[in-house]
C-alpha atoms as a PDB file:
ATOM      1  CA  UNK A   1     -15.734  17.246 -21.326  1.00  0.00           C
ATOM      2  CA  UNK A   2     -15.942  18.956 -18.003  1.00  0.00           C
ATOM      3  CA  UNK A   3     -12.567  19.092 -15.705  1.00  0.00           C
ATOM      4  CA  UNK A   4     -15.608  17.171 -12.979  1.00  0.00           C
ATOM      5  CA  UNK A   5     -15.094  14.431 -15.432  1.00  0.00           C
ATOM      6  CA  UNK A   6     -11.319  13.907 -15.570  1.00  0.00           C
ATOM      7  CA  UNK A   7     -11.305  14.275 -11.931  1.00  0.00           C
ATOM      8  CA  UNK A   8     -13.242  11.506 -11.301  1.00  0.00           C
ATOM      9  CA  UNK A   9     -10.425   9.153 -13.522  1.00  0.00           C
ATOM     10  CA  UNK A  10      -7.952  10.978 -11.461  1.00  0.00           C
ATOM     11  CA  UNK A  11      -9.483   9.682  -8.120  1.00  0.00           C
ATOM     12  CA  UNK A  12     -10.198   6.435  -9.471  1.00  0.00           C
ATOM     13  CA  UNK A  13      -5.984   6.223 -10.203  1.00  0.00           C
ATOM     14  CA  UNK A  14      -5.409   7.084  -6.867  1.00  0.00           C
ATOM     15  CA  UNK A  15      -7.274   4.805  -5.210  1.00  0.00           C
ATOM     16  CA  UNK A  16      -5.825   1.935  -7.466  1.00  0.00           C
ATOM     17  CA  UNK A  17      -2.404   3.329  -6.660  1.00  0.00           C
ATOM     18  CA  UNK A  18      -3.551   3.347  -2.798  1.00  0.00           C
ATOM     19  CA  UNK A  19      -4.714  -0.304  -3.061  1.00  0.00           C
ATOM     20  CA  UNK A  20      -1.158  -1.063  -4.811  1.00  0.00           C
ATOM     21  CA  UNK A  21       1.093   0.342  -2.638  1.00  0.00           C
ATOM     22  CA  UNK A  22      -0.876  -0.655   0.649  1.00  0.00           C
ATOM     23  CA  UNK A  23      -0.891  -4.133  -0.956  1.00  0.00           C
ATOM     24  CA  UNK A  24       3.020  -4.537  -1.216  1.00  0.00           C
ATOM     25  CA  UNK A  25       3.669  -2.378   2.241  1.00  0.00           C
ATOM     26  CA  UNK A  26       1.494  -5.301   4.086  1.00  0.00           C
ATOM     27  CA  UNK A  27       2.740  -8.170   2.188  1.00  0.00           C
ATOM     28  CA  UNK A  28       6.115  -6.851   3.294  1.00  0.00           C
ATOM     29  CA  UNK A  29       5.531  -5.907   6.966  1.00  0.00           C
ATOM     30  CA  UNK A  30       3.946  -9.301   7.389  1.00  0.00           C
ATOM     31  CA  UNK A  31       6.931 -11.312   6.180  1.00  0.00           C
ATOM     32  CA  UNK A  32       8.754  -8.956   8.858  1.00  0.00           C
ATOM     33  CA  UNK A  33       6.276 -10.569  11.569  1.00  0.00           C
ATOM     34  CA  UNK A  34       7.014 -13.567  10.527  1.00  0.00           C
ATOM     35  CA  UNK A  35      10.528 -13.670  10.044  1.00  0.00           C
ATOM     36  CA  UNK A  36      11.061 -12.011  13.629  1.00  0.00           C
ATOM     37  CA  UNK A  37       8.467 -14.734  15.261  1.00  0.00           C
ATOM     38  CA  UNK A  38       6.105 -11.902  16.591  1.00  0.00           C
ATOM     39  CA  UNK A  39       2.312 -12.847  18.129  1.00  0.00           C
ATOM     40  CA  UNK A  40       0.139 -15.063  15.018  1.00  0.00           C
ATOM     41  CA  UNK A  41      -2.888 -13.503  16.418  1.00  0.00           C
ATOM     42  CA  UNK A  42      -1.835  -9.981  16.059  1.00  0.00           C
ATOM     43  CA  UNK A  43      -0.413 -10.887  12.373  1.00  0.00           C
ATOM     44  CA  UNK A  44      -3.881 -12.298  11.336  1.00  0.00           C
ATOM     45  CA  UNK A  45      -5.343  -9.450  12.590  1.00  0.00           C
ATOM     46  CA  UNK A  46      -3.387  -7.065  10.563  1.00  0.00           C
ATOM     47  CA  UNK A  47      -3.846  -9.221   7.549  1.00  0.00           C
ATOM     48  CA  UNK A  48      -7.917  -8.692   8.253  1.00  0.00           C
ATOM     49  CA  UNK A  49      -7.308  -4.901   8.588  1.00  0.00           C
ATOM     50  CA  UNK A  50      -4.969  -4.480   5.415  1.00  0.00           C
ATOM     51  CA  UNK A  51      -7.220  -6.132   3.629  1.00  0.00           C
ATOM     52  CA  UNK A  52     -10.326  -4.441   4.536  1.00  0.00           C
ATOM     53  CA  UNK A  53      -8.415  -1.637   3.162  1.00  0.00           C
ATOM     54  CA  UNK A  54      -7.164  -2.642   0.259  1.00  0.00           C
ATOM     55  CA  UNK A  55     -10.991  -4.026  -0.759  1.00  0.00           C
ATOM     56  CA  UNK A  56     -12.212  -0.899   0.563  1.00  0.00           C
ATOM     57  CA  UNK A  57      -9.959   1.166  -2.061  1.00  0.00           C
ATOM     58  CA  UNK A  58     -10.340  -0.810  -5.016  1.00  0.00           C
ATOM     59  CA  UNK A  59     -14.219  -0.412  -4.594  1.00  0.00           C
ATOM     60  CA  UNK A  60     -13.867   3.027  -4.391  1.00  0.00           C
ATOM     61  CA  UNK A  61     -11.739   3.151  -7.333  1.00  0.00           C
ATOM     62  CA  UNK A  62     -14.476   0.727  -9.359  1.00  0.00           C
ATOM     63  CA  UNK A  63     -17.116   3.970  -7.985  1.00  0.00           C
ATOM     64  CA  UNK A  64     -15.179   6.823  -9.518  1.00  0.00           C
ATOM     65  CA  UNK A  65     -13.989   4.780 -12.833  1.00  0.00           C
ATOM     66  CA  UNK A  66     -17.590   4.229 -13.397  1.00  0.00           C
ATOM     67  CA  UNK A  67     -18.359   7.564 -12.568  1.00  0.00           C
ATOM     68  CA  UNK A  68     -16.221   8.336 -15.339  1.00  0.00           C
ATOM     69  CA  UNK A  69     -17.088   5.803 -18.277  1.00  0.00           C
ATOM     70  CA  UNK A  70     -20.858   7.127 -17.293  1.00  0.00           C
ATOM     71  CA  UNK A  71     -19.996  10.764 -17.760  1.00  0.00           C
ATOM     72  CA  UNK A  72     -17.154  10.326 -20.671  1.00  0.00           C
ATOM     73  CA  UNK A  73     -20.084   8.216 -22.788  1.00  0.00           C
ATOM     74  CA  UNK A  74     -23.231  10.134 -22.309  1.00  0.00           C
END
């Protein structure tokens, strides 16, 4: 096993850990919206972006993991 190969497992974590953590920070700043009766249209629209991102991440996490199993298994 190369180091190549580890480092794609590596990225892969990160990326889930990106998706997590972006995840709970927009859950949490859109409660905040809410609860302080800012513009709907601007809190849908940050919903949209967040999660754009957070889909974004976890396919780049499936890429790398698969990267991986591919690499680990042949």
């Amino acid at each position: 096993m190369k180091f190549h190969n580890f480092l794609d497992l590596i990225i892969s974590g990160a990326f889930a850990l990106l998706a997590f953590l972006f995840y709970l920070f927009s859950k949490d700043e859109v409660k905040t919206r809410r609860e302080k009766d800012m513009h709907e249209g601007l809190t849908r629209v940050e919903i949209f972006k967040s999660w754009a991102i957070i889909i974004f991440s976890i396919l780049f996490c499936l890429k790398y993991f698969f990267s991986f199993i591919t690499d680990f298994f042949s």
